[in-house]
C-alpha atoms as a PDB file:
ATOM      1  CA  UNK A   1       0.000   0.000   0.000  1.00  0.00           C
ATOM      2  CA  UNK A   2       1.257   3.114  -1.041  1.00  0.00           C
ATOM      3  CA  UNK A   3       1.421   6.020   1.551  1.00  0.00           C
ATOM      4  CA  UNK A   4      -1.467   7.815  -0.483  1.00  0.00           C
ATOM      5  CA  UNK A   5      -3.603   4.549  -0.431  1.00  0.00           C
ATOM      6  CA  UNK A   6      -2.755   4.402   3.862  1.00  0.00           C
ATOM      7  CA  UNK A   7      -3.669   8.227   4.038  1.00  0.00           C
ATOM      8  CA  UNK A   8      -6.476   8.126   2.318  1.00  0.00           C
ATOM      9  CA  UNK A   9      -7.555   4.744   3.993  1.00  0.00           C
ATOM     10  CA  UNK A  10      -7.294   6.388   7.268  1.00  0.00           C
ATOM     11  CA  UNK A  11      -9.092   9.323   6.834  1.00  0.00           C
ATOM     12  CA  UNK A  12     -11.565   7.188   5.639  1.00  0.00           C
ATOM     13  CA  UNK A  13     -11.710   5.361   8.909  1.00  0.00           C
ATOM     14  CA  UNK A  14     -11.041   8.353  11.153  1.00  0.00           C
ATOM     15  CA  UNK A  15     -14.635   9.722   9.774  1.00  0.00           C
ATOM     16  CA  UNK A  16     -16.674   6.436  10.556  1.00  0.00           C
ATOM     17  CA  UNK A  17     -15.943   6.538  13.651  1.00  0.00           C
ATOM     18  CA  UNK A  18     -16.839  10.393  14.781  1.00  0.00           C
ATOM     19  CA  UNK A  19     -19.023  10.579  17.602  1.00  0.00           C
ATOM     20  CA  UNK A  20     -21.462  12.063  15.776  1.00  0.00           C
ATOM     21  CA  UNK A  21     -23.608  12.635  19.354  1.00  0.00           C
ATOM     22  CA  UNK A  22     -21.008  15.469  20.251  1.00  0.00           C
ATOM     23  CA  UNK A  23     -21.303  17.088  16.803  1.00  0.00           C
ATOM     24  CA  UNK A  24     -24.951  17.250  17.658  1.00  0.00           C
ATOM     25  CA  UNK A  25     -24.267  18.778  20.928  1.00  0.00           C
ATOM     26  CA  UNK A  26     -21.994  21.503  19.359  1.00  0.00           C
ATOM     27  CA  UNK A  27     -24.700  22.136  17.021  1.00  0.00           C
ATOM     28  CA  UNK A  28     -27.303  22.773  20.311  1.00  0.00           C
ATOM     29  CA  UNK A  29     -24.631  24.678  22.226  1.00  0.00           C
ATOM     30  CA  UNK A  30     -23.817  26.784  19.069  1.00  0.00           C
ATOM     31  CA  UNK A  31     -27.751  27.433  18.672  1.00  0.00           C
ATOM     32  CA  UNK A  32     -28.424  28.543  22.129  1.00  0.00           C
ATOM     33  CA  UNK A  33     -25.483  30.815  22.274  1.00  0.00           C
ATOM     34  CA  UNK A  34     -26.717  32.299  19.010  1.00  0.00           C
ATOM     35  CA  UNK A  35     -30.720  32.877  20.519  1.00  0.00           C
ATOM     36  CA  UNK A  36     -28.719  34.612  23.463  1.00  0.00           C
ATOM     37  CA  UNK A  37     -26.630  36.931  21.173  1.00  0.00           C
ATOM     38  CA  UNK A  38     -23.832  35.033  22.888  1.00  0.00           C
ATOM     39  CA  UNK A  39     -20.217  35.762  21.558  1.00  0.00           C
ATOM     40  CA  UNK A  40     -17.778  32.572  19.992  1.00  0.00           C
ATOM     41  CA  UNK A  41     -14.448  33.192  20.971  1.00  0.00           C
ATOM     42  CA  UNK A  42     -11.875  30.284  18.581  1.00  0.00           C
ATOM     43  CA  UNK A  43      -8.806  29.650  20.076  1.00  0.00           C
ATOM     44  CA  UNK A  44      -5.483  27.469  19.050  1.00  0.00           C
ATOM     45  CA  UNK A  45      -1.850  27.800  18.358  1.00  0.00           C
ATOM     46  CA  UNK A  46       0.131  26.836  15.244  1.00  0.00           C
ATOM     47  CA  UNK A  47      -2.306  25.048  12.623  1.00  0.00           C
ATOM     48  CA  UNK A  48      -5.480  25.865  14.998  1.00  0.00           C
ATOM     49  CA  UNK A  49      -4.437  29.505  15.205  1.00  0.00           C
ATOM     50  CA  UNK A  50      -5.094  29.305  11.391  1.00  0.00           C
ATOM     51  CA  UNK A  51      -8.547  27.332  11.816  1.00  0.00           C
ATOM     52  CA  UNK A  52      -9.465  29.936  14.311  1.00  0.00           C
ATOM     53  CA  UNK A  53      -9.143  32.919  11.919  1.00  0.00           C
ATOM     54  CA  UNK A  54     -11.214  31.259   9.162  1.00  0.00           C
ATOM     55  CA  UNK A  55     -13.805  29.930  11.617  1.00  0.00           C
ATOM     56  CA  UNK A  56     -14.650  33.055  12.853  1.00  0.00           C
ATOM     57  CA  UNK A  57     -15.570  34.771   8.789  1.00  0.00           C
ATOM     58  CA  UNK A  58     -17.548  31.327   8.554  1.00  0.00           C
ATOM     59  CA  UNK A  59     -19.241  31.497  11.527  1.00  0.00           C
ATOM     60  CA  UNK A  60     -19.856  35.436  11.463  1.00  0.00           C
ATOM     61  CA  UNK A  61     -21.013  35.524   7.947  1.00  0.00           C
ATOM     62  CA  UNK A  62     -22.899  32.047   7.126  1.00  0.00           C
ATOM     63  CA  UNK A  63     -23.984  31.396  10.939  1.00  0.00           C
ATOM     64  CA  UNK A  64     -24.829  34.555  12.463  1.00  0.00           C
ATOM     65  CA  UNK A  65     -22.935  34.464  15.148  1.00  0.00           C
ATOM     66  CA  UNK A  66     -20.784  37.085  16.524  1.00  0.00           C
ATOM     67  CA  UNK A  67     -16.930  35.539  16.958  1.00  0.00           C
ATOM     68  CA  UNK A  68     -13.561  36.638  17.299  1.00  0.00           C
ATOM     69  CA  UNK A  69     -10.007  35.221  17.883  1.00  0.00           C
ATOM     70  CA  UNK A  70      -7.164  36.282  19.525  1.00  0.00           C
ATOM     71  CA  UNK A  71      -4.478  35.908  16.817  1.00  0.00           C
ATOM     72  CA  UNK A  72      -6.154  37.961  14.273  1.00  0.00           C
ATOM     73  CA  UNK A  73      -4.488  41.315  16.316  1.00  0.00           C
ATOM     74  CA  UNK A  74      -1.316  40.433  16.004  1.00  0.00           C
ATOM     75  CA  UNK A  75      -0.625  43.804  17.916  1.00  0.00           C
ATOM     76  CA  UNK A  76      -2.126  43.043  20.690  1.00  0.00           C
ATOM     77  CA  UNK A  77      -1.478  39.468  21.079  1.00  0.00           C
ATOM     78  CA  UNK A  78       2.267  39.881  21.097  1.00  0.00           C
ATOM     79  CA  UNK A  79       2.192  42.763  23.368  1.00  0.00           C
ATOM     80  CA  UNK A  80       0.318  40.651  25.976  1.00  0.00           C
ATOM     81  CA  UNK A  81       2.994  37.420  25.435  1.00  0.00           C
ATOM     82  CA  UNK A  82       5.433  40.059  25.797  1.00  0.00           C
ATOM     83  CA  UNK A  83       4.201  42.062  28.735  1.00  0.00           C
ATOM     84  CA  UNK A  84       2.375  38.945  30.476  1.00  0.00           C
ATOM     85  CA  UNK A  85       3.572  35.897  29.202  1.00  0.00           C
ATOM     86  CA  UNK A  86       2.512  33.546  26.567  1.00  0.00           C
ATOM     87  CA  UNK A  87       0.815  31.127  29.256  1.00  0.00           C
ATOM     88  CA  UNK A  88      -1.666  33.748  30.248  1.00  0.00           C
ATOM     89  CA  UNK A  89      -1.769  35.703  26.710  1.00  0.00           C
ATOM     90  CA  UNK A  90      -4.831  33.883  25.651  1.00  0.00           C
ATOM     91  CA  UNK A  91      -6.911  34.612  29.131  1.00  0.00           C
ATOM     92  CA  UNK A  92      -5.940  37.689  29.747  1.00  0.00           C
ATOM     93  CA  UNK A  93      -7.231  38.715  26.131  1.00  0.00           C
ATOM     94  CA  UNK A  94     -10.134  36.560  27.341  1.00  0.00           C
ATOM     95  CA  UNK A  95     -10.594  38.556  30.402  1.00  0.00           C
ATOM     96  CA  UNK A  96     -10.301  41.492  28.076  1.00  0.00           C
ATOM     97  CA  UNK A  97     -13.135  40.453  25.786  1.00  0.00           C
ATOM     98  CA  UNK A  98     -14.712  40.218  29.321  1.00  0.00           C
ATOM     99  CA  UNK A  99     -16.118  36.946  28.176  1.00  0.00           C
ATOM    100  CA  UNK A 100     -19.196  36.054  30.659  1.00  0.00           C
ATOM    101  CA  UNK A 101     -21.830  33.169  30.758  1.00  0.00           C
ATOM    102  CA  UNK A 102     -23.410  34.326  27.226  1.00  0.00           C
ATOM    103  CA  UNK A 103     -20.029  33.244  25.625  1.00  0.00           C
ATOM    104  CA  UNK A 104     -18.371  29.866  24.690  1.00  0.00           C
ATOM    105  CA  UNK A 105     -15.036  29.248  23.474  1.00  0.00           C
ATOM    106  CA  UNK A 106     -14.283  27.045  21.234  1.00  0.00           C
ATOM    107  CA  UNK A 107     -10.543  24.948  20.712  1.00  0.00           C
ATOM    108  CA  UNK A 108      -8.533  23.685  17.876  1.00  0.00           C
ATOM    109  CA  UNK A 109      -6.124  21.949  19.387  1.00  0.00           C
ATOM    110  CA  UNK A 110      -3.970  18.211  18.333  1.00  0.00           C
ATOM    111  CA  UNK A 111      -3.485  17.629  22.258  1.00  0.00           C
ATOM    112  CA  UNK A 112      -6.140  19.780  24.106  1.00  0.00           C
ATOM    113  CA  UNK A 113      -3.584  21.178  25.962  1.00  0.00           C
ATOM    114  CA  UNK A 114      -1.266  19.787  28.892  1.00  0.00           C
ATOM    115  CA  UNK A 115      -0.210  21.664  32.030  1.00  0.00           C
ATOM    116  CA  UNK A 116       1.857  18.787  32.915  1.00  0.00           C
ATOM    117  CA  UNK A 117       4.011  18.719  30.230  1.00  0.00           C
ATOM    118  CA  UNK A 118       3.966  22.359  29.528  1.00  0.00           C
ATOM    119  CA  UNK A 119       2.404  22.121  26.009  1.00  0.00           C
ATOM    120  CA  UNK A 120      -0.311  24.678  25.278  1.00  0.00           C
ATOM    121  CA  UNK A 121      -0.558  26.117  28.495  1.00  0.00           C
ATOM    122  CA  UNK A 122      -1.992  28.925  26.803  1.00  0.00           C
ATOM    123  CA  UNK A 123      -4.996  26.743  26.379  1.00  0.00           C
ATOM    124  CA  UNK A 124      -5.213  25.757  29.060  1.00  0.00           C
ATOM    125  CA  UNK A 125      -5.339  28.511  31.416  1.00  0.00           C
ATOM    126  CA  UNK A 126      -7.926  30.543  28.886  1.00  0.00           C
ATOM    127  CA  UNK A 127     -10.188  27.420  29.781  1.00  0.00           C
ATOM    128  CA  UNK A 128      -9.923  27.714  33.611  1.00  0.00           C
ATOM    129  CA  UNK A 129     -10.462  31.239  33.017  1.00  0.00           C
ATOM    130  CA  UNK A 130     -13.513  30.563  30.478  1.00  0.00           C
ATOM    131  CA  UNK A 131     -14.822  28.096  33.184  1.00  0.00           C
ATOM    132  CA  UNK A 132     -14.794  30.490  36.245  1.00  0.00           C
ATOM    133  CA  UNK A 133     -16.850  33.060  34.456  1.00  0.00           C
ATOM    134  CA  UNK A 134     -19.403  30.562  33.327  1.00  0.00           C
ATOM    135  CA  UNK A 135     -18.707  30.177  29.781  1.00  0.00           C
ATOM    136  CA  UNK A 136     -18.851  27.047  28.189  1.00  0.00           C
ATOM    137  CA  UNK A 137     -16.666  25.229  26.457  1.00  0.00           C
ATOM    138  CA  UNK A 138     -16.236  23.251  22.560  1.00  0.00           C
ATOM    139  CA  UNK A 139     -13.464  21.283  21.153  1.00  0.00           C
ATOM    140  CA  UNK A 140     -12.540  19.677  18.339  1.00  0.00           C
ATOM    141  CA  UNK A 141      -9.198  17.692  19.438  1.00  0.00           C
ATOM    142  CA  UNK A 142      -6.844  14.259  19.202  1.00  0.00           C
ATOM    143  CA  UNK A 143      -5.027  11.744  20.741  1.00  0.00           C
ATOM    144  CA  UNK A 144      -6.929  11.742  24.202  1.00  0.00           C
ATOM    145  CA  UNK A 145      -8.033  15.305  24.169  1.00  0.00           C
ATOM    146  CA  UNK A 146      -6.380  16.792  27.255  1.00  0.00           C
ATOM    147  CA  UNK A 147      -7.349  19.718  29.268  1.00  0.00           C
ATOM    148  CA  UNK A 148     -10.066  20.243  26.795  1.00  0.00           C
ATOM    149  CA  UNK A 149     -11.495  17.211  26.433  1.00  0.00           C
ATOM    150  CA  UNK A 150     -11.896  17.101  30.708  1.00  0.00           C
ATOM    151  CA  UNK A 151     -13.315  20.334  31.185  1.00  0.00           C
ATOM    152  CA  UNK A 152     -15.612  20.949  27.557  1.00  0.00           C
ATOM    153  CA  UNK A 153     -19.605  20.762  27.133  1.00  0.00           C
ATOM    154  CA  UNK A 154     -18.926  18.950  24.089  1.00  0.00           C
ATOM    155  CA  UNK A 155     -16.024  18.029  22.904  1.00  0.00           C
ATOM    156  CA  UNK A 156     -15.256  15.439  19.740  1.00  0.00           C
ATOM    157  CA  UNK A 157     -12.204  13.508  19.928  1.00  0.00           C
ATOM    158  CA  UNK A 158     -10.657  13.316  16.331  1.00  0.00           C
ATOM    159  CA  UNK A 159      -9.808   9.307  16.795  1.00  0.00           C
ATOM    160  CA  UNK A 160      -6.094   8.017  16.308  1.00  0.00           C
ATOM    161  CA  UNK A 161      -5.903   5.648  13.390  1.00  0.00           C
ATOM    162  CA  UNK A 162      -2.070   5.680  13.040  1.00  0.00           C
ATOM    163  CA  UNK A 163       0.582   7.694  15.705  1.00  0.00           C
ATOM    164  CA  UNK A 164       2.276   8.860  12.508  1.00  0.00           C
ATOM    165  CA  UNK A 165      -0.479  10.867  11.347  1.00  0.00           C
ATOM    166  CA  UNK A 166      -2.400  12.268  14.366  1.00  0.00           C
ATOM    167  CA  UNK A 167      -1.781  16.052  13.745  1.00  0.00           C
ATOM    168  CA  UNK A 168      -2.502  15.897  10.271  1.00  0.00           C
ATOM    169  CA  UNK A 169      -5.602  13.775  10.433  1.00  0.00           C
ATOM    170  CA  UNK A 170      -6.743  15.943  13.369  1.00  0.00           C
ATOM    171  CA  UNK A 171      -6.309  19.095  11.505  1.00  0.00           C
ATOM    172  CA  UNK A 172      -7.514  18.114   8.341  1.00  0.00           C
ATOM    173  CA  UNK A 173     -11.227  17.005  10.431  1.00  0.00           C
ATOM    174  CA  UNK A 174     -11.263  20.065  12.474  1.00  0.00           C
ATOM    175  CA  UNK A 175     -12.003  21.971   9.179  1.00  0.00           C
ATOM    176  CA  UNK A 176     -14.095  19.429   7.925  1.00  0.00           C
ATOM    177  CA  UNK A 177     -16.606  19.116  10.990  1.00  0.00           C
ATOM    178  CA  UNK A 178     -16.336  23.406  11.562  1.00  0.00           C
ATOM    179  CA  UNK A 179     -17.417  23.589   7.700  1.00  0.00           C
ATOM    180  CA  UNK A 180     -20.191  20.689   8.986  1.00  0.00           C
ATOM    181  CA  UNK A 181     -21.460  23.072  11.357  1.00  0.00           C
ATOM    182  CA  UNK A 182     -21.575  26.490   9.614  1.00  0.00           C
ATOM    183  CA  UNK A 183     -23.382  24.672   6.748  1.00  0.00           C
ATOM    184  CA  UNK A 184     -25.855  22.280   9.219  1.00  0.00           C
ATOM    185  CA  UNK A 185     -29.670  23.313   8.251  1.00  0.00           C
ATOM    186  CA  UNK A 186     -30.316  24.537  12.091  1.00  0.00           C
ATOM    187  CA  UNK A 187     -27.313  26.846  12.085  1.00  0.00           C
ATOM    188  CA  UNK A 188     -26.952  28.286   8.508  1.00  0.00           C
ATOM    189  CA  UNK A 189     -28.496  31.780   8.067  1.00  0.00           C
ATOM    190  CA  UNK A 190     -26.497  32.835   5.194  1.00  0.00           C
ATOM    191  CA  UNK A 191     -26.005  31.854   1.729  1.00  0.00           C
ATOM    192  CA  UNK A 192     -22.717  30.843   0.422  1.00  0.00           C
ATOM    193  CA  UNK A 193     -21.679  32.330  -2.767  1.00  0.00           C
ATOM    194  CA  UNK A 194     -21.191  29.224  -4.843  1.00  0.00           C
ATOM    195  CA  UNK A 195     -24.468  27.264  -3.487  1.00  0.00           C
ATOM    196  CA  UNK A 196     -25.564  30.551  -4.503  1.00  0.00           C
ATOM    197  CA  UNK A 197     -25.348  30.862  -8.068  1.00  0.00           C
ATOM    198  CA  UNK A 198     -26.278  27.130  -9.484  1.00  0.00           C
ATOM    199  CA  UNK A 199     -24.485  25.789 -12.212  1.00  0.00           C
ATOM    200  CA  UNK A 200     -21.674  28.319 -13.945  1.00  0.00           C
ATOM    201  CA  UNK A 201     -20.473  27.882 -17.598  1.00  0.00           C
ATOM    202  CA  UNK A 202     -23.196  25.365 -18.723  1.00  0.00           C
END
């Protein structure tokens, strides 16, 4: 088996096994904050730092839902790692945003985050802070989910098919199930542009 075929075979099996229970939770979580006028607040580092940034235009302009994320102000996100420390840079922007118990923040994250072992602490410690105000809490994570996966409302666990390929498997499905949920019947209150215009060149 070539490593295309093993990819492509793992994806394959990495999607029939989705806990497709916690997608629908997401999808109730997402719809309550939205009747409340509730804000979505995306956070991750590296890869999910990326995911963030285009979750939040999906989710503003096809869901409805007001959403930011920290590393789209580059400004002031280095001048709080700088001035506080990148363990607290996410919280304190957090406690900035004076998130509240309207709000929910949402991770992309490979591990979930691990105070233990020191990685993503910045996740970490904008979930503690998320959880003391009453906010609640979505993932979308892999391997065994870590700090997220304890402390989330609904959290889905991207499964492990092959150690080799956990971040890029986990990655690649955090886009596929945030694209899921912008574009789920219940949650959708915009059109998108190419759904919009039918068939082009015919």
């Amino acid at each position: 088996m070539t490593h295309i075929d093993q990819y492509l075979q793992e994806a394959i099996t990495v999607l029939n096994k989705l806990d497709t229970r916690a997608i629908q939770q997401m999808v109730d979580l997402l719809l309550d904050l939205r009747s409340r006028t509730g804000r979505l607040f995306f956070i991750g580092v590296g890869g999910g730092a990326g995911h963030a940034s285009h979750a939040v235009c999906d989710f503003r302009k096809i869901a409805g839902i007001e959403a930011y994320a920290p590393t789209d102000n580059v400004s002031e996100l280095t001048a709080r790692v700088n001035d506080e420390g990148w363990d607290t840079a996410y919280a304190q922007w957090l406690r900035g945003s004076r998130i509240d118990e309207d709000d929910l923040v949402f991770v992309f994250s490979v591990g979930g985050g691990n105070a233990e072992y020191g990685i993503s602490n910045n996740i970490v410690q904008a979930l503690k802070y998320a959880k003391e105000v009453g906010a609640r809490v979505c993932g979308i994570v892999g391997r065994d989910g870590g700090y997220t996966a304890q402390v989330a409302d609904a959290c889905v666990l991207i499964p492990v098919v092959n150690p080799e390929t956990v971040t890029p498997h986990t990655e690649a499905f955090q886009a596929l199930l945030w694209h899921l949920l912008v574009s789920h019947p219940a949650l959708k209150s915009g059109q998108m542009k190419w759904e919009s215009v039918g068939a082009v060149g015919a």
